[in-house]
C-alpha atoms as a PDB file:
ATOM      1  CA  UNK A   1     105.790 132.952 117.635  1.00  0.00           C
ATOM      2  CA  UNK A   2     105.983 129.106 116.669  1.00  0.00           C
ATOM      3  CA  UNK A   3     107.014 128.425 113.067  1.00  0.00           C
ATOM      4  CA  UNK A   4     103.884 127.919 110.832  1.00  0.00           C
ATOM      5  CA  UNK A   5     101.667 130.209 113.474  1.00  0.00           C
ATOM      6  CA  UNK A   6      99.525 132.966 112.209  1.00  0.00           C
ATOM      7  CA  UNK A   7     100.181 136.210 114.047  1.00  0.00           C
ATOM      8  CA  UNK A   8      97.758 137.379 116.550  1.00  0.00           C
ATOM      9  CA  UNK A   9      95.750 140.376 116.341  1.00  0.00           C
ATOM     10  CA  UNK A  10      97.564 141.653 119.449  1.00  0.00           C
ATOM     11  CA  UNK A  11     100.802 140.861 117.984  1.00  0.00           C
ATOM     12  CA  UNK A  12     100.120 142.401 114.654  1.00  0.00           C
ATOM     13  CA  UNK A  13      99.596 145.711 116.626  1.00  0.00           C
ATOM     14  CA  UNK A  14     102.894 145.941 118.036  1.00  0.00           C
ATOM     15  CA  UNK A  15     103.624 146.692 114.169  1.00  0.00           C
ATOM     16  CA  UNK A  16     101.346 149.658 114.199  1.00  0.00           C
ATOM     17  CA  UNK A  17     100.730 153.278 115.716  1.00  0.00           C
ATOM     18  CA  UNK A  18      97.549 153.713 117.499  1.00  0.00           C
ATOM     19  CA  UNK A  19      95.868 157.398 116.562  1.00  0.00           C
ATOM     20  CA  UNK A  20      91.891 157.403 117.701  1.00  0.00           C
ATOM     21  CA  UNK A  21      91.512 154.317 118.174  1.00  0.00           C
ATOM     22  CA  UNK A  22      92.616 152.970 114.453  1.00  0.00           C
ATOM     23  CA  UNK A  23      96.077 151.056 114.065  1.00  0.00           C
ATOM     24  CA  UNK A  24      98.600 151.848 110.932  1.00  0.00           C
ATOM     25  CA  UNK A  25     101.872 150.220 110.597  1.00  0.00           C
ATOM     26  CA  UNK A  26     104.719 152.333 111.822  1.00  0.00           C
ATOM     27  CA  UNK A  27     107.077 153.392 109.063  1.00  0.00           C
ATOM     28  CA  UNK A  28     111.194 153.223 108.213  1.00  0.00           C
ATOM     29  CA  UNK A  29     113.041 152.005 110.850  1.00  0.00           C
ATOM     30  CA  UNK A  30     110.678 151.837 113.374  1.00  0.00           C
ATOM     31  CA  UNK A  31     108.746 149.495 111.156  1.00  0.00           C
ATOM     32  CA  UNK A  32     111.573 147.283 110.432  1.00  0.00           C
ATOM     33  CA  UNK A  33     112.731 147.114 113.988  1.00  0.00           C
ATOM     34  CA  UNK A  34     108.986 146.263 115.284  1.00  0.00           C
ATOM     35  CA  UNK A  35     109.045 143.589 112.287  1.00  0.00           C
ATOM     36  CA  UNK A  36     112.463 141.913 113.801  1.00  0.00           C
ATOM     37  CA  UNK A  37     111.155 141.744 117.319  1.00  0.00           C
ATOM     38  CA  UNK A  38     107.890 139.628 116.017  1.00  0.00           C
ATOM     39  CA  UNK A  39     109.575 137.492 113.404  1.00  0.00           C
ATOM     40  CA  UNK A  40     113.376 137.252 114.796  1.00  0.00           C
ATOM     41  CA  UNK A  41     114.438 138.746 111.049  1.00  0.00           C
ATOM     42  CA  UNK A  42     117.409 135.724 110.454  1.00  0.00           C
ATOM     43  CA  UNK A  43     118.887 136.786 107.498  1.00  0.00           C
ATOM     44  CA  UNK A  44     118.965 140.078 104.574  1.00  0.00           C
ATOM     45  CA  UNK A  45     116.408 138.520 101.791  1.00  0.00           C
ATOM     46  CA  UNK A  46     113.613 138.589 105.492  1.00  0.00           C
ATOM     47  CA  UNK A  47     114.476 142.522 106.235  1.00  0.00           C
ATOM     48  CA  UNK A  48     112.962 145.064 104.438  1.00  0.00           C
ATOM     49  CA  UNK A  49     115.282 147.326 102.229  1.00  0.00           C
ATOM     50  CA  UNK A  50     114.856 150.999 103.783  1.00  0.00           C
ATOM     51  CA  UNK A  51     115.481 154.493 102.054  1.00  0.00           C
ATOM     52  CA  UNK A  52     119.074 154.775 103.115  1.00  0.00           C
ATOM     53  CA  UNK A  53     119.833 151.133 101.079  1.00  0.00           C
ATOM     54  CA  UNK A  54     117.373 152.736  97.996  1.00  0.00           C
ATOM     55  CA  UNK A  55     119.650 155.616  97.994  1.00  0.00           C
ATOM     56  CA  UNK A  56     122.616 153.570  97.209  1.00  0.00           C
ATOM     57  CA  UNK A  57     121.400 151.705  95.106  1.00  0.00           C
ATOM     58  CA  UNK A  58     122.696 152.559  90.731  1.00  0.00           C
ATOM     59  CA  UNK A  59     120.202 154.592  88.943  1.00  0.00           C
ATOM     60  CA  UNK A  60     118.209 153.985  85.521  1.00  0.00           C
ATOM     61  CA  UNK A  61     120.252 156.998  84.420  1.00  0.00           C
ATOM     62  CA  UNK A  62     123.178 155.636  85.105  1.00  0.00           C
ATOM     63  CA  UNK A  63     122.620 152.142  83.934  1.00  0.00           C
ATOM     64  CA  UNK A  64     123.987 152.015  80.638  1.00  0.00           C
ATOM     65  CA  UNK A  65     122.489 149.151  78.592  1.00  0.00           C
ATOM     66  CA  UNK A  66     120.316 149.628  76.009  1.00  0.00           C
ATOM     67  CA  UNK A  67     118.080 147.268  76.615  1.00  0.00           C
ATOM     68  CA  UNK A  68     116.284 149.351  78.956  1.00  0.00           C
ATOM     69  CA  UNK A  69     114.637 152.051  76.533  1.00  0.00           C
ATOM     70  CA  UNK A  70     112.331 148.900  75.657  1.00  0.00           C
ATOM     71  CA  UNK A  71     110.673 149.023  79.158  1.00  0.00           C
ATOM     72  CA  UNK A  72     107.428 151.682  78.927  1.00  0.00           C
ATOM     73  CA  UNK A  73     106.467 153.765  82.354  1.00  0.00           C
ATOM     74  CA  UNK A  74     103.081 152.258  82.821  1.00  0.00           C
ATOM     75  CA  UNK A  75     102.211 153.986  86.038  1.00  0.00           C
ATOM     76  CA  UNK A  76     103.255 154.321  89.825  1.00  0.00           C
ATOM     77  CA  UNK A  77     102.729 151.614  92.467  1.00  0.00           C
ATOM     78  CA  UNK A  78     102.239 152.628  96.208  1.00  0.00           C
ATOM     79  CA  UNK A  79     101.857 150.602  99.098  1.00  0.00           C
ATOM     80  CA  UNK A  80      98.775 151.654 101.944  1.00  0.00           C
ATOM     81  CA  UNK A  81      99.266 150.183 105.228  1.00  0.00           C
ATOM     82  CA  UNK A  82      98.275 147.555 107.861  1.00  0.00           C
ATOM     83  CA  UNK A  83      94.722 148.522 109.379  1.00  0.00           C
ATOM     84  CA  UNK A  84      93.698 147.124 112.588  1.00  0.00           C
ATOM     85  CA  UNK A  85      89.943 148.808 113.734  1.00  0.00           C
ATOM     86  CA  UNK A  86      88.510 147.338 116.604  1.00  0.00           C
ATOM     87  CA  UNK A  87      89.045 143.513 115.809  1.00  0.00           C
ATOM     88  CA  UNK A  88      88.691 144.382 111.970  1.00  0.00           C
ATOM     89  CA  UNK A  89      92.112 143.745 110.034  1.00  0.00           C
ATOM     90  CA  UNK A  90      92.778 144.923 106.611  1.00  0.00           C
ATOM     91  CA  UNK A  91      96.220 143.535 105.439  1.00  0.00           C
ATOM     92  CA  UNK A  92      98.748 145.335 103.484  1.00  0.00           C
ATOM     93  CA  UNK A  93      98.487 146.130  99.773  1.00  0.00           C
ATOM     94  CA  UNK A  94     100.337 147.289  96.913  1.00  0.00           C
ATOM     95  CA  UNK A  95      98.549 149.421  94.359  1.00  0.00           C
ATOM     96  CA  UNK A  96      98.687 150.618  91.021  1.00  0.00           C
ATOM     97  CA  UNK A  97      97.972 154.246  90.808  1.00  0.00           C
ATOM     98  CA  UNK A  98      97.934 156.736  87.406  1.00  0.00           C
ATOM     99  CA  UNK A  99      98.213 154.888  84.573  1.00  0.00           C
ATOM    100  CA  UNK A 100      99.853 157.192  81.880  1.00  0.00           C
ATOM    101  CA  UNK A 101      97.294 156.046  79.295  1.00  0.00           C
ATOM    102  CA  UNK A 102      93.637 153.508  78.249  1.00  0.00           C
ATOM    103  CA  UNK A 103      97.294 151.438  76.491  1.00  0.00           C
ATOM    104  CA  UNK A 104      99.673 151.019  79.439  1.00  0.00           C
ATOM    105  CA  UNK A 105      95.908 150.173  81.825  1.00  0.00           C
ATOM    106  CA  UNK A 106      95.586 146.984  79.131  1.00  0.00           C
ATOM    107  CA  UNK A 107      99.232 145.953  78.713  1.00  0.00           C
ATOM    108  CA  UNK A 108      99.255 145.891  82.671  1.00  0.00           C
ATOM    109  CA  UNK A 109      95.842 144.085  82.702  1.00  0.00           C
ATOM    110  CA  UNK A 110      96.009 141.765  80.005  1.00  0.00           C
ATOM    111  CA  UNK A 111      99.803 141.014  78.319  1.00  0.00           C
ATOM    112  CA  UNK A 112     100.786 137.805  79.256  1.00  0.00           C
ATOM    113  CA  UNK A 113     104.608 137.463  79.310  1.00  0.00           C
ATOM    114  CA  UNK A 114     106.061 140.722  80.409  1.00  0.00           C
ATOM    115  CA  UNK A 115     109.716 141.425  81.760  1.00  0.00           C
ATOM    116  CA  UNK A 116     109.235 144.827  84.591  1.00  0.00           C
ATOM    117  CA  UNK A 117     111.328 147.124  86.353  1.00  0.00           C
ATOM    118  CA  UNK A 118     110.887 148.782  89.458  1.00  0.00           C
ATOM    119  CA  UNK A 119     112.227 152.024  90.267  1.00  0.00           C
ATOM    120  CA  UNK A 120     112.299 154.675  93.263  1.00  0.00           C
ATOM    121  CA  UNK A 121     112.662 158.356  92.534  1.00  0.00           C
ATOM    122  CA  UNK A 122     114.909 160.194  94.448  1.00  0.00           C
ATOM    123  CA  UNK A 123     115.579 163.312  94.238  1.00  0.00           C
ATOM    124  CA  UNK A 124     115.519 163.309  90.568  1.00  0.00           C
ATOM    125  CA  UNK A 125     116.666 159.844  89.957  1.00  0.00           C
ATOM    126  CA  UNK A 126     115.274 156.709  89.666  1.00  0.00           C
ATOM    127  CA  UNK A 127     117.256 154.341  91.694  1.00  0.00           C
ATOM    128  CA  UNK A 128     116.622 150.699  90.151  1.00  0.00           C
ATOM    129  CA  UNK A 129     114.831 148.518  92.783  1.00  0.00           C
ATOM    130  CA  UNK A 130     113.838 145.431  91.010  1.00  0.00           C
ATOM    131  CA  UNK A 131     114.057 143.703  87.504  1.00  0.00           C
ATOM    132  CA  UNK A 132     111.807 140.902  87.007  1.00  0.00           C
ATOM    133  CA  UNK A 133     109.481 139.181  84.890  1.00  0.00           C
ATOM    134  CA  UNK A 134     106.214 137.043  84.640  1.00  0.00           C
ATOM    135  CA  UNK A 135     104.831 135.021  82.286  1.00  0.00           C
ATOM    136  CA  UNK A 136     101.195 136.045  83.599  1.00  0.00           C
ATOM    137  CA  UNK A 137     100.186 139.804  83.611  1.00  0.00           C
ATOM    138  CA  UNK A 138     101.834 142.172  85.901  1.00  0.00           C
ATOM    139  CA  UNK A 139      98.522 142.371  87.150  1.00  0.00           C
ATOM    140  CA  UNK A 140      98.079 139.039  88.563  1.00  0.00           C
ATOM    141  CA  UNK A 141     102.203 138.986  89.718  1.00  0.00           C
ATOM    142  CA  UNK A 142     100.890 142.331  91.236  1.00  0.00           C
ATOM    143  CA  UNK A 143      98.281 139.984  93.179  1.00  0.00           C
ATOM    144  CA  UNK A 144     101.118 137.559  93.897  1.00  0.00           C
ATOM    145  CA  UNK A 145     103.230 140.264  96.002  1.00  0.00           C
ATOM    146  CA  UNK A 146      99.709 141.439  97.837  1.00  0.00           C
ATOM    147  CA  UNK A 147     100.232 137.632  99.366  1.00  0.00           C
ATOM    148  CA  UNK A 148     103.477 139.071 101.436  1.00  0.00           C
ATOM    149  CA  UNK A 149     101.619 140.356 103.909  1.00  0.00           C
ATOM    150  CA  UNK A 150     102.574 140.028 107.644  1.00  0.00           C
ATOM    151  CA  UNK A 151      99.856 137.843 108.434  1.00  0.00           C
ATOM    152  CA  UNK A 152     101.025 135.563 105.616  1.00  0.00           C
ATOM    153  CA  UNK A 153     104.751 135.840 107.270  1.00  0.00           C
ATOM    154  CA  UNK A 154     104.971 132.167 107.258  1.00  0.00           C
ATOM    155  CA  UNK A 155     103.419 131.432 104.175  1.00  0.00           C
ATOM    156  CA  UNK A 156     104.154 133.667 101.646  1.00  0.00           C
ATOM    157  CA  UNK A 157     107.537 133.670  99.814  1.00  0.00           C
ATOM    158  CA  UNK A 158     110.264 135.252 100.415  1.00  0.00           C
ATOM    159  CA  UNK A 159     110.414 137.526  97.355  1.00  0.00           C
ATOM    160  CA  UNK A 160     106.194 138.309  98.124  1.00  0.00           C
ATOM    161  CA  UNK A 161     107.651 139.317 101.397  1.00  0.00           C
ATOM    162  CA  UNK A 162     110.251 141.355 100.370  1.00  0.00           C
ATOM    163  CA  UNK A 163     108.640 143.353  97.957  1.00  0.00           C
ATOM    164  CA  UNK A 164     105.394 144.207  99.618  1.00  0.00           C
ATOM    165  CA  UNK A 165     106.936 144.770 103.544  1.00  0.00           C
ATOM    166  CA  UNK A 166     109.470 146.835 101.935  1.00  0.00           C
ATOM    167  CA  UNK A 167     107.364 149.128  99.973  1.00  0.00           C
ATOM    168  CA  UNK A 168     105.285 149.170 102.868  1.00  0.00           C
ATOM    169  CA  UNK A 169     108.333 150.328 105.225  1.00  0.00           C
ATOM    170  CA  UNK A 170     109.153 153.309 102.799  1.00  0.00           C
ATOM    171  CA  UNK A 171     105.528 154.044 101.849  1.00  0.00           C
ATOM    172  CA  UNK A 172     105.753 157.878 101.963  1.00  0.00           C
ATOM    173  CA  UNK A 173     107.410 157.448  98.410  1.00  0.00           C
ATOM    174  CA  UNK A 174     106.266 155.758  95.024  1.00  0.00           C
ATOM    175  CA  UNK A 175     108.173 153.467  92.918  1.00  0.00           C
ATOM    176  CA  UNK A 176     107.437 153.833  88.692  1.00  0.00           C
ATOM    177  CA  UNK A 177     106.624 150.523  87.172  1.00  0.00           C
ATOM    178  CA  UNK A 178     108.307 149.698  83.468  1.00  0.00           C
ATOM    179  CA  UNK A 179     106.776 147.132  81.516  1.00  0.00           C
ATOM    180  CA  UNK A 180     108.583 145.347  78.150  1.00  0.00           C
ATOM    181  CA  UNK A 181     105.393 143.662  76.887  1.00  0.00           C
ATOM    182  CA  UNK A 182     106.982 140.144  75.353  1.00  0.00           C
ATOM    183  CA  UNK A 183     103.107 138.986  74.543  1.00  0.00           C
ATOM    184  CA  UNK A 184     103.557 139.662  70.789  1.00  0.00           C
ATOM    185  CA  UNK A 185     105.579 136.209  70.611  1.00  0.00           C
ATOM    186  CA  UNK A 186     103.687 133.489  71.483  1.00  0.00           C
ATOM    187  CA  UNK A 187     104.445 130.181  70.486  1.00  0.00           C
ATOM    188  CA  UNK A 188     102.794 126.597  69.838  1.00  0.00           C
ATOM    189  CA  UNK A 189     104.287 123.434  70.428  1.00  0.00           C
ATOM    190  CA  UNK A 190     103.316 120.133  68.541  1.00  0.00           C
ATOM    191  CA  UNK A 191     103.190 117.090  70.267  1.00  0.00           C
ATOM    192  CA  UNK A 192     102.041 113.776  68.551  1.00  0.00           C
ATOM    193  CA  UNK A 193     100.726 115.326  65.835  1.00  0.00           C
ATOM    194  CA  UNK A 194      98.718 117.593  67.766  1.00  0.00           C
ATOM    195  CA  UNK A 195      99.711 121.418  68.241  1.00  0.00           C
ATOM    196  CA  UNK A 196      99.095 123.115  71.450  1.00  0.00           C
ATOM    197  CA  UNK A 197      97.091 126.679  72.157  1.00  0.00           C
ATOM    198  CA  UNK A 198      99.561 129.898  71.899  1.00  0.00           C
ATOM    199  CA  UNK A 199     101.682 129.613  74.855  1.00  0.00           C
ATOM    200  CA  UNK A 200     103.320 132.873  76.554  1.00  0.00           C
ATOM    201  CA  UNK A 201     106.950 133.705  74.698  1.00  0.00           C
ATOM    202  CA  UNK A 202     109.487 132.645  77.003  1.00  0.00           C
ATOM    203  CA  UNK A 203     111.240 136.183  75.727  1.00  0.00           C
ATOM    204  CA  UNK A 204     109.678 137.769  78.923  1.00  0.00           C
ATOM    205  CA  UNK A 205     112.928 135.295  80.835  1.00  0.00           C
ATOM    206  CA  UNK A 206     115.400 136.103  78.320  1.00  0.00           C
ATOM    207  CA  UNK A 207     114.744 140.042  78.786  1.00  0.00           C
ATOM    208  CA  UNK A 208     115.218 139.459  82.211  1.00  0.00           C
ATOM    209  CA  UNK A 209     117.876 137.174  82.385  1.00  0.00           C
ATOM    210  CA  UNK A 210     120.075 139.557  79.734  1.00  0.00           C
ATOM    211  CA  UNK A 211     119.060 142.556  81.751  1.00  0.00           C
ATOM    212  CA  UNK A 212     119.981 141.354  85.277  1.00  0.00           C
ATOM    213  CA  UNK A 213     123.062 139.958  83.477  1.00  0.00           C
ATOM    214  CA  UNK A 214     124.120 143.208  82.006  1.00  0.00           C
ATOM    215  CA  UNK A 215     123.442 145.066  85.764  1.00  0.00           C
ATOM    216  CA  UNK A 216     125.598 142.928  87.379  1.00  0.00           C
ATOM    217  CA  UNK A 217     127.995 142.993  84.791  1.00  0.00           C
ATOM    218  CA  UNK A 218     127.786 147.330  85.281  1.00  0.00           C
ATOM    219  CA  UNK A 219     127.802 147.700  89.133  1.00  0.00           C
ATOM    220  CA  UNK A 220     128.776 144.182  90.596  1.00  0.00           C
ATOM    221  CA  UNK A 221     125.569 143.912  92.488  1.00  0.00           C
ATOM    222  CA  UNK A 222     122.454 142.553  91.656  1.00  0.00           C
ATOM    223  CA  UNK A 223     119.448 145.332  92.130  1.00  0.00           C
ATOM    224  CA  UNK A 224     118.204 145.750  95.712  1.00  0.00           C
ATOM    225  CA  UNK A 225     115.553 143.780  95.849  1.00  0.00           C
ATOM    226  CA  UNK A 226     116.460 140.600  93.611  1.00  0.00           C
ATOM    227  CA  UNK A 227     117.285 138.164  96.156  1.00  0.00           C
ATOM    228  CA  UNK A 228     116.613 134.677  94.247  1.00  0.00           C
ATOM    229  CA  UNK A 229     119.789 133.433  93.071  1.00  0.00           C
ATOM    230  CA  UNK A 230     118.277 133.072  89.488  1.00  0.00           C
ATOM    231  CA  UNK A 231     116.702 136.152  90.115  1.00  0.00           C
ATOM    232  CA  UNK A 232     113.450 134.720  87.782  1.00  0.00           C
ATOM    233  CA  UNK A 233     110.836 136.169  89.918  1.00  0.00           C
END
């Protein structure tokens, strides 16, 4: 495929099963391998992290900062499928699924500024996927990975990518969502006399920044699936 092409429907299918008639990405390995012969995978941050990499990866048990007991469990996130019927495509998308309360629905609707963590359960533990933050709602970042779909390949960025083709790949398991809402802090600034509306706290970067920080400083590794050198996405 030439760079900047959109894939075609034909090629999108050689990422899918075919069971009466409808087409589902394949899953795992398969997935991953079927990704690499369509988009020649050059480097880590392109491939999708798969269950053996989520089961080496530290745990929120394990991590010992206390900084973490500030992140709530808001709910689960779970990734459905490419669906090809007939000449009908519906892309990839990540979802958020049972919200633990009418609270934890509005933080992750409406709280602008938020530092997140992603985790995988395993077996009893939650291996620590990602640590992020936005300055939007996790809502609308949520929107932001739902761009890193395949058919977006050449598009969408690398961490959109990453995120949503790996949940996708290891879809026959959830991943908890932890939200430190940082919207209680918002700030003005004046400028010639004039002030500016409440902007988003930028505490939501300095949550993130202290926890990555304090990760790396535990395991010598960032977590699995923050590939950005500043890790600020």
């Amino acid at each position: 495929m030439a760079q900047g092409d959109k894939p075609t429907l034909d090629e999108l299918k050689t990422l899918c099963d075919c069971v009466d008639g409808v087409f589902v990405s394949k899953s795992g390995a398969e997935y991953i391998k079927a990704l690499g012969v369509l988009f020649a995978l050059k480097n880590q941050n392109d491939q999708p992290f798969s269950l053996q990499e989520i089961q080496q990866q530290p745990t929120l048990q394990e991590f010992s900062f206390t900084g973490k007991d500030e992140f709530v469990y808001i709910c689960t996130l779970r990734a459905e499928s490419l669906k090809i019927i007939g000449t009908k495509r519906t892309n990839e998308k990540i979802k958020a699924e049972d919200f633990t309360s009418d609270e934890a629905q509005r933080v992750f609707n409406q709280s602008s500024g938020v530092a997140y963590l992603i985790t995988c359960p395993l077996e009893g533990k939650e291996h620590i996927i990602k640590i992020g933050q936005t300055r939007k709602s996790f809502k609308e970042r949520l929107g932001s990975y739902n761009c890193g779909t395949v058919y977006n390949w050449r598009t969408a960025s690398t961490t959109n990518i990453k995120i949503t083709q790996s949940l996708v790949a290891t879809r026959l398991y959830y991943y908890n969502l932890y939200l430190c809402d940082c919207s209680n802090d918002p700030y003005t600034i004046e400028w010639h006399g004039v002030k500016s509306a409440p902007l988003p706290s930028p505490k939501s970067l300095a949550v993130e920044d202290i926890m990555v920080k304090k990760f790396i400083e535990q395991f010598k590794q960032k977590p699995l699936a923050n590939i950005q050198v500043d890790a600020s996405h």
